[in-house]
PDB file of N, CA and C in Angstrom:
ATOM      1  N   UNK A   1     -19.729 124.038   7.105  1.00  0.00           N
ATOM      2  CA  UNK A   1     -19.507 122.947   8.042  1.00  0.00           C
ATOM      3  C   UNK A   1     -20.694 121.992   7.924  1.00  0.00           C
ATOM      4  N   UNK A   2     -20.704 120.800   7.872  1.00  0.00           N
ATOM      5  CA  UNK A   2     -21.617 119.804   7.488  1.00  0.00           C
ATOM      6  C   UNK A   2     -22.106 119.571   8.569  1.00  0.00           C
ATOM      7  N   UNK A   3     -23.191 118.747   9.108  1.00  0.00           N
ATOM      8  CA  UNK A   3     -24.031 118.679  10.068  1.00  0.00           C
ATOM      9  C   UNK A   3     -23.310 117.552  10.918  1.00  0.00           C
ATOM     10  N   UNK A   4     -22.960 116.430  10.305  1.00  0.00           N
ATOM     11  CA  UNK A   4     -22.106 115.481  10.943  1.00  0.00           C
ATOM     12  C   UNK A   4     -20.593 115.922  11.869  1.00  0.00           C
ATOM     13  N   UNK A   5     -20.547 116.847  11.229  1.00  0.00           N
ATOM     14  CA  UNK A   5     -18.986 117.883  11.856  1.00  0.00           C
ATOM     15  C   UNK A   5     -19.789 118.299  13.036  1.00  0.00           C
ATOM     16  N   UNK A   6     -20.713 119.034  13.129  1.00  0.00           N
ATOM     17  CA  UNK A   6     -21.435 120.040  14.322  1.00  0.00           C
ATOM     18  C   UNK A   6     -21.485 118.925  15.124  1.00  0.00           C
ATOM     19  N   UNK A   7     -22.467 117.528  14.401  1.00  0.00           N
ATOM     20  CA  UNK A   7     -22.930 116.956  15.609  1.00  0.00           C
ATOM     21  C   UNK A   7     -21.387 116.124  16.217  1.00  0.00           C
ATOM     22  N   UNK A   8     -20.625 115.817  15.595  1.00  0.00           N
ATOM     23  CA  UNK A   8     -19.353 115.223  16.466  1.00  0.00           C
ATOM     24  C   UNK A   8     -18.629 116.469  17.286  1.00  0.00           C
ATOM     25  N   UNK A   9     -18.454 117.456  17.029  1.00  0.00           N
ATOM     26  CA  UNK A   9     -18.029 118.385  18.085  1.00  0.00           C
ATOM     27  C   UNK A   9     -18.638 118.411  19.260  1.00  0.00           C
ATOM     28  N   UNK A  10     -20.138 118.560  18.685  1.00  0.00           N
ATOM     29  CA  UNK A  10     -20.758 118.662  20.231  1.00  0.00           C
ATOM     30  C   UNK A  10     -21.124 117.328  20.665  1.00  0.00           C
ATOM     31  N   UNK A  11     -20.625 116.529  20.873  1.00  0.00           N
ATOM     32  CA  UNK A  11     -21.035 115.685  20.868  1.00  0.00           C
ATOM     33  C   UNK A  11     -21.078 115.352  22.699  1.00  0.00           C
ATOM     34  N   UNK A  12     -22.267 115.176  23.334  1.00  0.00           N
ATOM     35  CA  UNK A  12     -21.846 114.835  24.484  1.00  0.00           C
ATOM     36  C   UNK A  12     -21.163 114.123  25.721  1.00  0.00           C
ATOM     37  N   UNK A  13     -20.362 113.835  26.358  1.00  0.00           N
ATOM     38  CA  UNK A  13     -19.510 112.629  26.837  1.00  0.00           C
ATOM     39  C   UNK A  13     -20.204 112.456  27.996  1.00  0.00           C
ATOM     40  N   UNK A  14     -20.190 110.999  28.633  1.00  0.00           N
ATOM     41  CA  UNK A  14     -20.303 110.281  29.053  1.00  0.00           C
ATOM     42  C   UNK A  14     -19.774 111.113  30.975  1.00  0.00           C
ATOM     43  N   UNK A  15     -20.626 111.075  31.807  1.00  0.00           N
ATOM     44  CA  UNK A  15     -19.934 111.983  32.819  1.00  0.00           C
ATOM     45  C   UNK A  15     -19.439 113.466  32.880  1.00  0.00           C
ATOM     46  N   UNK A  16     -20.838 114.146  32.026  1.00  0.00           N
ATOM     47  CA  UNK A  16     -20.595 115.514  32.294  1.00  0.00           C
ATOM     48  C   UNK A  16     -20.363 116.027  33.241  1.00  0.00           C
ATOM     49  N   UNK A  17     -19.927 117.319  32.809  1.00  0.00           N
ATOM     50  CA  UNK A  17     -18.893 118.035  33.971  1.00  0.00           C
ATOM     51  C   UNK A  17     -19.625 119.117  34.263  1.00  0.00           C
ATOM     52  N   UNK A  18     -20.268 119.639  35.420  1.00  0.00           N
ATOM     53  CA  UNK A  18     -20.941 120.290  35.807  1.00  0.00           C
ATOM     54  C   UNK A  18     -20.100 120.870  37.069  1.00  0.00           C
ATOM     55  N   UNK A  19     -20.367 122.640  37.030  1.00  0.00           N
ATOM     56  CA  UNK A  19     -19.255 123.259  38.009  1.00  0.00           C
ATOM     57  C   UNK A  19     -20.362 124.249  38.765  1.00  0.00           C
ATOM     58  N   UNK A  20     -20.277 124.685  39.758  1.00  0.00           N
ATOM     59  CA  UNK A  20     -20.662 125.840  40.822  1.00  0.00           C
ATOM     60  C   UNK A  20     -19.651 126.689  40.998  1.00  0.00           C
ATOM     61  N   UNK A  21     -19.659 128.114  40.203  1.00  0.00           N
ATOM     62  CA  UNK A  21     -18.633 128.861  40.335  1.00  0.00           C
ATOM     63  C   UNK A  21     -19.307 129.888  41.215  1.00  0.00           C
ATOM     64  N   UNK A  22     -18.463 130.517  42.068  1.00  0.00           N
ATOM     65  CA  UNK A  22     -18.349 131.522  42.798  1.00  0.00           C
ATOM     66  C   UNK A  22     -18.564 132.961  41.653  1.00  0.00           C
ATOM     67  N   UNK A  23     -19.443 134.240  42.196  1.00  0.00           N
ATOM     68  CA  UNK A  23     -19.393 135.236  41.134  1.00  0.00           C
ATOM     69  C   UNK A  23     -18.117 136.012  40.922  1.00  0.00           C
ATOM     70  N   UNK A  24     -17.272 136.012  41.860  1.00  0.00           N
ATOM     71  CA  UNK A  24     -16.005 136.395  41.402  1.00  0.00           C
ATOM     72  C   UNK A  24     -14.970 135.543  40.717  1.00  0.00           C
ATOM     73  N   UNK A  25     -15.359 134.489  40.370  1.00  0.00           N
ATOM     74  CA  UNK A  25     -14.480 133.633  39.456  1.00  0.00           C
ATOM     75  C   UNK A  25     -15.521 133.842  38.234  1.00  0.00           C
ATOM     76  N   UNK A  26     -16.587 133.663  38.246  1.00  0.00           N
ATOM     77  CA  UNK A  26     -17.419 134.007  36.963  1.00  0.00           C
ATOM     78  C   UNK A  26     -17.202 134.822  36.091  1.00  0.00           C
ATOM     79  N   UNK A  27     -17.062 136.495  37.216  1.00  0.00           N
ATOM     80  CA  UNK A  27     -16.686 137.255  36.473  1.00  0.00           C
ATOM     81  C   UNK A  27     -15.403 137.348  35.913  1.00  0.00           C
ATOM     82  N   UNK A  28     -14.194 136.811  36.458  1.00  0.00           N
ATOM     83  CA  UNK A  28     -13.087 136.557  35.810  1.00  0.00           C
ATOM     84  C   UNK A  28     -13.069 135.778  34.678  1.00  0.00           C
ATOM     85  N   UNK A  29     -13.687 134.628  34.550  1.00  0.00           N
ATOM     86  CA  UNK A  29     -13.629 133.676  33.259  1.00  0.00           C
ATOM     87  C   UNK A  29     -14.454 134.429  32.334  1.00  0.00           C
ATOM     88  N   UNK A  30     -15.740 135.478  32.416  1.00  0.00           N
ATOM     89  CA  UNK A  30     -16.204 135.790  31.765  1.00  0.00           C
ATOM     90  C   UNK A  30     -14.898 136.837  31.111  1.00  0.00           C
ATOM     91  N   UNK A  31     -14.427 137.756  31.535  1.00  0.00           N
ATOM     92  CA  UNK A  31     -13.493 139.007  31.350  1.00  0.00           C
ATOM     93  C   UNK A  31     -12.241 138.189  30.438  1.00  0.00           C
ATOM     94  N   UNK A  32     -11.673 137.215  30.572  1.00  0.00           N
ATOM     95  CA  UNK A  32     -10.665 137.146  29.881  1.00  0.00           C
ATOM     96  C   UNK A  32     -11.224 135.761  29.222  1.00  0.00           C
ATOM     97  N   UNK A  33     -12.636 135.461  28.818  1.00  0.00           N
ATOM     98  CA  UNK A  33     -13.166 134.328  27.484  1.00  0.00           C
ATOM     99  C   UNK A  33     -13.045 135.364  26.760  1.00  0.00           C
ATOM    100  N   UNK A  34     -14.072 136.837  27.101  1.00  0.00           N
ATOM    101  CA  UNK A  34     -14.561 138.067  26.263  1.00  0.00           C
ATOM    102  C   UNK A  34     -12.887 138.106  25.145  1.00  0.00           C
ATOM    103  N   UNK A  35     -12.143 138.509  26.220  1.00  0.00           N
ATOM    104  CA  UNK A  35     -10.747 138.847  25.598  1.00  0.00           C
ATOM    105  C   UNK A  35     -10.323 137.938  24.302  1.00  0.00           C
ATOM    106  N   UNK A  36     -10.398 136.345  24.168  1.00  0.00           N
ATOM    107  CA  UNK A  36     -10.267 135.729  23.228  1.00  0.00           C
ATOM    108  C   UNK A  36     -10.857 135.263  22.109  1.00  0.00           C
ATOM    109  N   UNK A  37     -12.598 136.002  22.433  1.00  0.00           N
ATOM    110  CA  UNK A  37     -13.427 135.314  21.742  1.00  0.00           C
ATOM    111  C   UNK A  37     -13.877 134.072  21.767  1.00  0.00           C
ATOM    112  N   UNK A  38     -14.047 133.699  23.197  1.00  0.00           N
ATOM    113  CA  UNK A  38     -14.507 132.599  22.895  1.00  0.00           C
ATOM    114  C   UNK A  38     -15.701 132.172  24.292  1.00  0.00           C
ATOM    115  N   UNK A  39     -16.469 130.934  24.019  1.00  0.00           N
ATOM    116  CA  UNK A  39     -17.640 130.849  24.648  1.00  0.00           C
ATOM    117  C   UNK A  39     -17.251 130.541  26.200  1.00  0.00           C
ATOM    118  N   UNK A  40     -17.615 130.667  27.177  1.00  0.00           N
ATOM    119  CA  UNK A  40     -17.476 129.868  28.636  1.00  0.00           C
ATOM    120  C   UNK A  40     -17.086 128.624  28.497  1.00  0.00           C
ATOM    121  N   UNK A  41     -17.700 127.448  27.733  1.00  0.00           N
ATOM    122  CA  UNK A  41     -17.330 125.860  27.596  1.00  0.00           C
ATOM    123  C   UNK A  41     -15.809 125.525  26.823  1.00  0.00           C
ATOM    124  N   UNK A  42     -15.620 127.089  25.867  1.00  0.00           N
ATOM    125  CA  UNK A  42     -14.446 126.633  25.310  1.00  0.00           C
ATOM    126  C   UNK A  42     -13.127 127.117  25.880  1.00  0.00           C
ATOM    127  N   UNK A  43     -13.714 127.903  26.904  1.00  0.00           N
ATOM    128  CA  UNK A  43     -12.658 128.687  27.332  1.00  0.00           C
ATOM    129  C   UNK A  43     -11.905 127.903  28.910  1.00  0.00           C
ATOM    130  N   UNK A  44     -13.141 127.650  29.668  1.00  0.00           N
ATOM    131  CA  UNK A  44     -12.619 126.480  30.462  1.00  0.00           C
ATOM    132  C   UNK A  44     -12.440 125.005  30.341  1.00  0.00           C
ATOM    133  N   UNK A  45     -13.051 124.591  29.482  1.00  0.00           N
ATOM    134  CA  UNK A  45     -12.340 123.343  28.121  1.00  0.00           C
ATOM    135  C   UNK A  45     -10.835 123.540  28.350  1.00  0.00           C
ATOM    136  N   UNK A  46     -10.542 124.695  27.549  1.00  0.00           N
ATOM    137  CA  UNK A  46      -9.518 124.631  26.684  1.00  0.00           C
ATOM    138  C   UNK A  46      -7.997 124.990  28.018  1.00  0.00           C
ATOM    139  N   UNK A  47      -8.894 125.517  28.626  1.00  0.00           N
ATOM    140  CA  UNK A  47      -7.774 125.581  30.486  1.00  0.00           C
ATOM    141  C   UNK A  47      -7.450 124.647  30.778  1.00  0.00           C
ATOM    142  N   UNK A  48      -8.546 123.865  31.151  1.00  0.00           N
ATOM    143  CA  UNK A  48      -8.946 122.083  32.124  1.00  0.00           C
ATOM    144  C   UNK A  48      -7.925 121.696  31.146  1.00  0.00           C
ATOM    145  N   UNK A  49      -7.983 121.466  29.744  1.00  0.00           N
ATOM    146  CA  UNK A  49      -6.842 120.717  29.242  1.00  0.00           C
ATOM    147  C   UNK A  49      -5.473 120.645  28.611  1.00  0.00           C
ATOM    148  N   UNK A  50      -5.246 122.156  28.750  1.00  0.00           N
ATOM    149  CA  UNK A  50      -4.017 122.242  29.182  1.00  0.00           C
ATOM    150  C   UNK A  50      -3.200 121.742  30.600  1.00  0.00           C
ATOM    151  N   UNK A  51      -4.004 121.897  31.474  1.00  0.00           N
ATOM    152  CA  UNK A  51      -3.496 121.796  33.000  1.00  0.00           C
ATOM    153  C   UNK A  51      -3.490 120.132  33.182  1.00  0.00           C
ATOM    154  N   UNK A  52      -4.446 119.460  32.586  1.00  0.00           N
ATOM    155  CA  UNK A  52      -4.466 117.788  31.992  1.00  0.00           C
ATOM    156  C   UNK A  52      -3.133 117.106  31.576  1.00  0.00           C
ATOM    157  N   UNK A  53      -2.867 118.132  30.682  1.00  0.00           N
ATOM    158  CA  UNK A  53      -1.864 117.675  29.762  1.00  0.00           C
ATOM    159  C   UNK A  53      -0.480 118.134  30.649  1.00  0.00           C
ATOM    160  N   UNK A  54      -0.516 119.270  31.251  1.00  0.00           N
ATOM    161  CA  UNK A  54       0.630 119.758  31.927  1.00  0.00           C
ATOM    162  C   UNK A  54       0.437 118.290  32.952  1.00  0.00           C
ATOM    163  N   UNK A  55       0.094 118.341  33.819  1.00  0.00           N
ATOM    164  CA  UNK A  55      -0.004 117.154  35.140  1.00  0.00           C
ATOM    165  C   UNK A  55       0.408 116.029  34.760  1.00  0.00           C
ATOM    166  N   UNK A  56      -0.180 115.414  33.515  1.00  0.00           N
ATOM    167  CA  UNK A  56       0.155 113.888  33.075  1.00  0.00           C
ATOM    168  C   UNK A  56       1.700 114.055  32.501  1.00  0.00           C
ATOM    169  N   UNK A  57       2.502 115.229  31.817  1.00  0.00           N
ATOM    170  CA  UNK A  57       3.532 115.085  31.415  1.00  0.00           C
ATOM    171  C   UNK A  57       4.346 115.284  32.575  1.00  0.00           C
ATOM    172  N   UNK A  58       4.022 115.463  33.744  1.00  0.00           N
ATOM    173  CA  UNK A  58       4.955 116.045  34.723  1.00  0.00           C
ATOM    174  C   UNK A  58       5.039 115.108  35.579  1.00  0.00           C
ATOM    175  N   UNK A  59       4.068 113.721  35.173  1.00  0.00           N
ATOM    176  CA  UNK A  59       4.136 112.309  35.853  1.00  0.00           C
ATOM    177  C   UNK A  59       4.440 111.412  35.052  1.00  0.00           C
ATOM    178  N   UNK A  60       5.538 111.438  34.337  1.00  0.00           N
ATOM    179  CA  UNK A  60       5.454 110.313  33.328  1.00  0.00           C
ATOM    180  C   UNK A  60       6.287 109.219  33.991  1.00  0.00           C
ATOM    181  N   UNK A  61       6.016 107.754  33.817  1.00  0.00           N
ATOM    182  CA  UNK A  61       6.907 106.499  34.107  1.00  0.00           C
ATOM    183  C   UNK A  61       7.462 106.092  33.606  1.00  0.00           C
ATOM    184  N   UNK A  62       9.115 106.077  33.601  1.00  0.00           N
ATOM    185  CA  UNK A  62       9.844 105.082  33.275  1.00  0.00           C
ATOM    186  C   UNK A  62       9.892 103.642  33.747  1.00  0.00           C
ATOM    187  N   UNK A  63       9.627 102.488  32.703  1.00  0.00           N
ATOM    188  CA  UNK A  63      10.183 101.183  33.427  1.00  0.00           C
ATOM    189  C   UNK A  63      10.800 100.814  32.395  1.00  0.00           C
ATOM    190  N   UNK A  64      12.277 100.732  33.172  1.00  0.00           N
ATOM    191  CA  UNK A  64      13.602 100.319  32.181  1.00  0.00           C
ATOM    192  C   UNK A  64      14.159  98.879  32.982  1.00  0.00           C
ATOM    193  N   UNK A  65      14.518  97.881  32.393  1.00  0.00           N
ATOM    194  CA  UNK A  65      15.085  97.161  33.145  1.00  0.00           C
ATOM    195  C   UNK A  65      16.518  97.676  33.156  1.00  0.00           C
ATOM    196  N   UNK A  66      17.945  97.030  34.021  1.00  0.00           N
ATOM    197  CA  UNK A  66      18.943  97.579  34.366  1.00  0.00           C
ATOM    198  C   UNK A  66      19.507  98.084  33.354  1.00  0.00           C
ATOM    199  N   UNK A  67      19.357  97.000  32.137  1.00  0.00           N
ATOM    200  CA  UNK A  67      20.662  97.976  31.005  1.00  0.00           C
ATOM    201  C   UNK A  67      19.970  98.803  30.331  1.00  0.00           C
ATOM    202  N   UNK A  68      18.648  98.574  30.365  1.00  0.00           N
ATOM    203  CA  UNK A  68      18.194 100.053  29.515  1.00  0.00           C
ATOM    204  C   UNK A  68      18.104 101.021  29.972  1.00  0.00           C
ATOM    205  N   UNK A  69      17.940 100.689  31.392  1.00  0.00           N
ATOM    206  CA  UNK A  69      18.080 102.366  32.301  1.00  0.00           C
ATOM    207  C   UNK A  69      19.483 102.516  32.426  1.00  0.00           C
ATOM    208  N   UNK A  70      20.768 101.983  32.369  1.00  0.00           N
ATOM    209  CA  UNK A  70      21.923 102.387  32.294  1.00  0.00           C
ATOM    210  C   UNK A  70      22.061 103.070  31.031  1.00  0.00           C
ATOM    211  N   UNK A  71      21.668 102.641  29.808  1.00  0.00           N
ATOM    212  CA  UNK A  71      21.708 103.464  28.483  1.00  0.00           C
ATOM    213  C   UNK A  71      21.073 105.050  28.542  1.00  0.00           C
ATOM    214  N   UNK A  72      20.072 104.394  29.152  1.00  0.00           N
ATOM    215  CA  UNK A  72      19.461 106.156  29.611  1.00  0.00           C
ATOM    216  C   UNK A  72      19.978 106.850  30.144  1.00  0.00           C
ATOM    217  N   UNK A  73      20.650 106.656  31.236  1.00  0.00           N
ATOM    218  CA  UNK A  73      21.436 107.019  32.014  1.00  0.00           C
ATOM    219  C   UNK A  73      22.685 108.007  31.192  1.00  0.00           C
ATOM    220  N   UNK A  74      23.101 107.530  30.337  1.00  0.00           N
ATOM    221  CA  UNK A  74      24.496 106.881  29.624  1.00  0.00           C
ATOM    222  C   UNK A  74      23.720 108.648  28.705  1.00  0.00           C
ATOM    223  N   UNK A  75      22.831 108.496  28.271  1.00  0.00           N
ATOM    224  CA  UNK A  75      22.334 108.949  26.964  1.00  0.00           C
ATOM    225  C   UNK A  75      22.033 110.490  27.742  1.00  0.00           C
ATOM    226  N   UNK A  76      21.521 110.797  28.926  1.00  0.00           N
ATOM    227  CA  UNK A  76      21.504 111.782  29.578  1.00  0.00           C
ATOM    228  C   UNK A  76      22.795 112.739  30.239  1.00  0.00           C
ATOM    229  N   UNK A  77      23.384 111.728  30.450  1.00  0.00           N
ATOM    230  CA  UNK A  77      24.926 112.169  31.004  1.00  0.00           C
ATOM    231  C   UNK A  77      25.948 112.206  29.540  1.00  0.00           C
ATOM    232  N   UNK A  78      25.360 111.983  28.545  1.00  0.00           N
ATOM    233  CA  UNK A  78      26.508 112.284  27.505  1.00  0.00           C
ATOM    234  C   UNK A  78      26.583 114.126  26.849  1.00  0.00           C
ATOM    235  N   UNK A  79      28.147 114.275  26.458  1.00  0.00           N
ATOM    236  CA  UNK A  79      27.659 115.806  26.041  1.00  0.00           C
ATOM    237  C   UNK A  79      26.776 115.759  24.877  1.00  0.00           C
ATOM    238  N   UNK A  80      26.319 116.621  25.190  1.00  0.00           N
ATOM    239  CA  UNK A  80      25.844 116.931  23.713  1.00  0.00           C
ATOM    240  C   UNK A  80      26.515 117.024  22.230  1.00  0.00           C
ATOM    241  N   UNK A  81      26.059 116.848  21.065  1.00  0.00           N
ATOM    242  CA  UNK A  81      27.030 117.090  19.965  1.00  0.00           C
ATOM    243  C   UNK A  81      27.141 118.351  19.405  1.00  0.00           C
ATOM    244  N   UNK A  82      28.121 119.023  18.513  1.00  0.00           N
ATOM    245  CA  UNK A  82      28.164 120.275  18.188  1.00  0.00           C
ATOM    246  C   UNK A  82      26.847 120.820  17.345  1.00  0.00           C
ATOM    247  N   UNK A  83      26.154 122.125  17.110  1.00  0.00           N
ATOM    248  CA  UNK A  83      24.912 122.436  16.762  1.00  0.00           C
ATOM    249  C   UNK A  83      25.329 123.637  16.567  1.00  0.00           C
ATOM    250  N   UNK A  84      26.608 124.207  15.245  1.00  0.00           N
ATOM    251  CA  UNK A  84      27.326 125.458  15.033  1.00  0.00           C
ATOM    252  C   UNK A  84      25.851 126.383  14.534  1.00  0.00           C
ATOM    253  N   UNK A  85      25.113 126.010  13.547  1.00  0.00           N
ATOM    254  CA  UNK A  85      23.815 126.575  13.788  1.00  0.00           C
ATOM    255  C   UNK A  85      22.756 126.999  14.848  1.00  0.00           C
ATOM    256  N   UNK A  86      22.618 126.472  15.803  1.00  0.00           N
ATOM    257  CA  UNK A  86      21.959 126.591  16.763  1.00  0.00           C
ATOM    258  C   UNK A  86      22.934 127.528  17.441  1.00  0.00           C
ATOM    259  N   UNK A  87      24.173 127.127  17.639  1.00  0.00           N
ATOM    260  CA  UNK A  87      25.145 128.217  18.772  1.00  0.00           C
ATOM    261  C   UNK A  87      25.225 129.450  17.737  1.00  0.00           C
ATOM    262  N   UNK A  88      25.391 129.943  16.891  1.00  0.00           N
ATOM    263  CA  UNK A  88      25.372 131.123  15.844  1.00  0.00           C
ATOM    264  C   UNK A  88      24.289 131.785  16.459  1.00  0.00           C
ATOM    265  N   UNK A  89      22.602 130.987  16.592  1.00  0.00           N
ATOM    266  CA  UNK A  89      21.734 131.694  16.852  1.00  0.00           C
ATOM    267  C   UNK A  89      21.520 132.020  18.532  1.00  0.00           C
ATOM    268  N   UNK A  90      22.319 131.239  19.376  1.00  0.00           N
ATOM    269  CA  UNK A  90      21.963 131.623  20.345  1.00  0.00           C
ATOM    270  C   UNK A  90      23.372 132.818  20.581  1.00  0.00           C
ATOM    271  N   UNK A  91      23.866 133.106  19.853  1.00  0.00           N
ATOM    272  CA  UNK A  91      25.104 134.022  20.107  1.00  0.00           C
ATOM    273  C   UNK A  91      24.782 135.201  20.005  1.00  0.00           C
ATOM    274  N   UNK A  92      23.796 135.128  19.251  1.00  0.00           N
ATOM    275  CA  UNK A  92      23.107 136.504  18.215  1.00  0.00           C
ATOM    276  C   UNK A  92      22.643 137.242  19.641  1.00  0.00           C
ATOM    277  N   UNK A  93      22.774 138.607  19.348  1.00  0.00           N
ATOM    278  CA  UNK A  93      21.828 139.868  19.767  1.00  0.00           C
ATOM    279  C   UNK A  93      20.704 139.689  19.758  1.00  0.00           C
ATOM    280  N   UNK A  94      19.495 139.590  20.893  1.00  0.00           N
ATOM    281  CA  UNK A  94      18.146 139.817  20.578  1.00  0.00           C
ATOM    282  C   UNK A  94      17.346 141.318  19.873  1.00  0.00           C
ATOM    283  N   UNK A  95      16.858 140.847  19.062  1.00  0.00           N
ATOM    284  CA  UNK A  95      16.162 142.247  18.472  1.00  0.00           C
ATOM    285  C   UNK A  95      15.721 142.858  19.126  1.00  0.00           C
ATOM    286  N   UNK A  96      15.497 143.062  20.020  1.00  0.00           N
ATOM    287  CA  UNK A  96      14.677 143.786  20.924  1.00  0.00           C
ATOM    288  C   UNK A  96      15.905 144.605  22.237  1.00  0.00           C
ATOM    289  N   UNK A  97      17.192 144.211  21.876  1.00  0.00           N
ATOM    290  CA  UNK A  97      18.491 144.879  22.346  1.00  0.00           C
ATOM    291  C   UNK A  97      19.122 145.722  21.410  1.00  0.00           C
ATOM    292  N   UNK A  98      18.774 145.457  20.111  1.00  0.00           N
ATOM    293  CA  UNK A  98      19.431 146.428  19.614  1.00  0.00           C
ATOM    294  C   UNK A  98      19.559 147.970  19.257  1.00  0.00           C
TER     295      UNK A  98
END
């Protein structure tokens, strides 16, 4: 790994994030980082931005004017088309039933 790689990873941002954890949450983040291998910063990193990413997709905005939100509309309420592949596989036995 080249030095320019290290230093852009770590690179510091603007409004660090500094936390006061309680020792029973400590010891929890410590117990299941241990489990993945990975450091405290990457492990609640890598939480914080999932839960980021969950929140912002679970607020997303539509602005349609009338006929494009009728198309949407139109495009949501239509059936679906046939997917004889996809229905084959959802027909199937799970391995784990057989």
């Amino acid at each position: 790994m080249s030095k320019q790689t290290v230093n852009t990873r770590r690179k510091r941002l603007p409004g660090n994030i500094n936390l006061r954890v309680k020792p029973h949450a400590r010891a929890l983040i410590d117990r299941a980082r241990a489990v993945v291998d990975k450091t405290v910063t990457e492990f609640v990193l890598d939480a914080a931005c999932r839960e980021a990413e969950d929140v912002l997709l679970d607020r997303r905005l539509f602005n349609l004017d009338a006929t494009k939100y009728q198309a949407f509309v139109a495009a949501l309420d239509a059936p679906t088309p046939s997917h004889p592949e996809l229905n084959a596989l959802l027909s199937r036995k799970p391995l784990w039933e057989h």
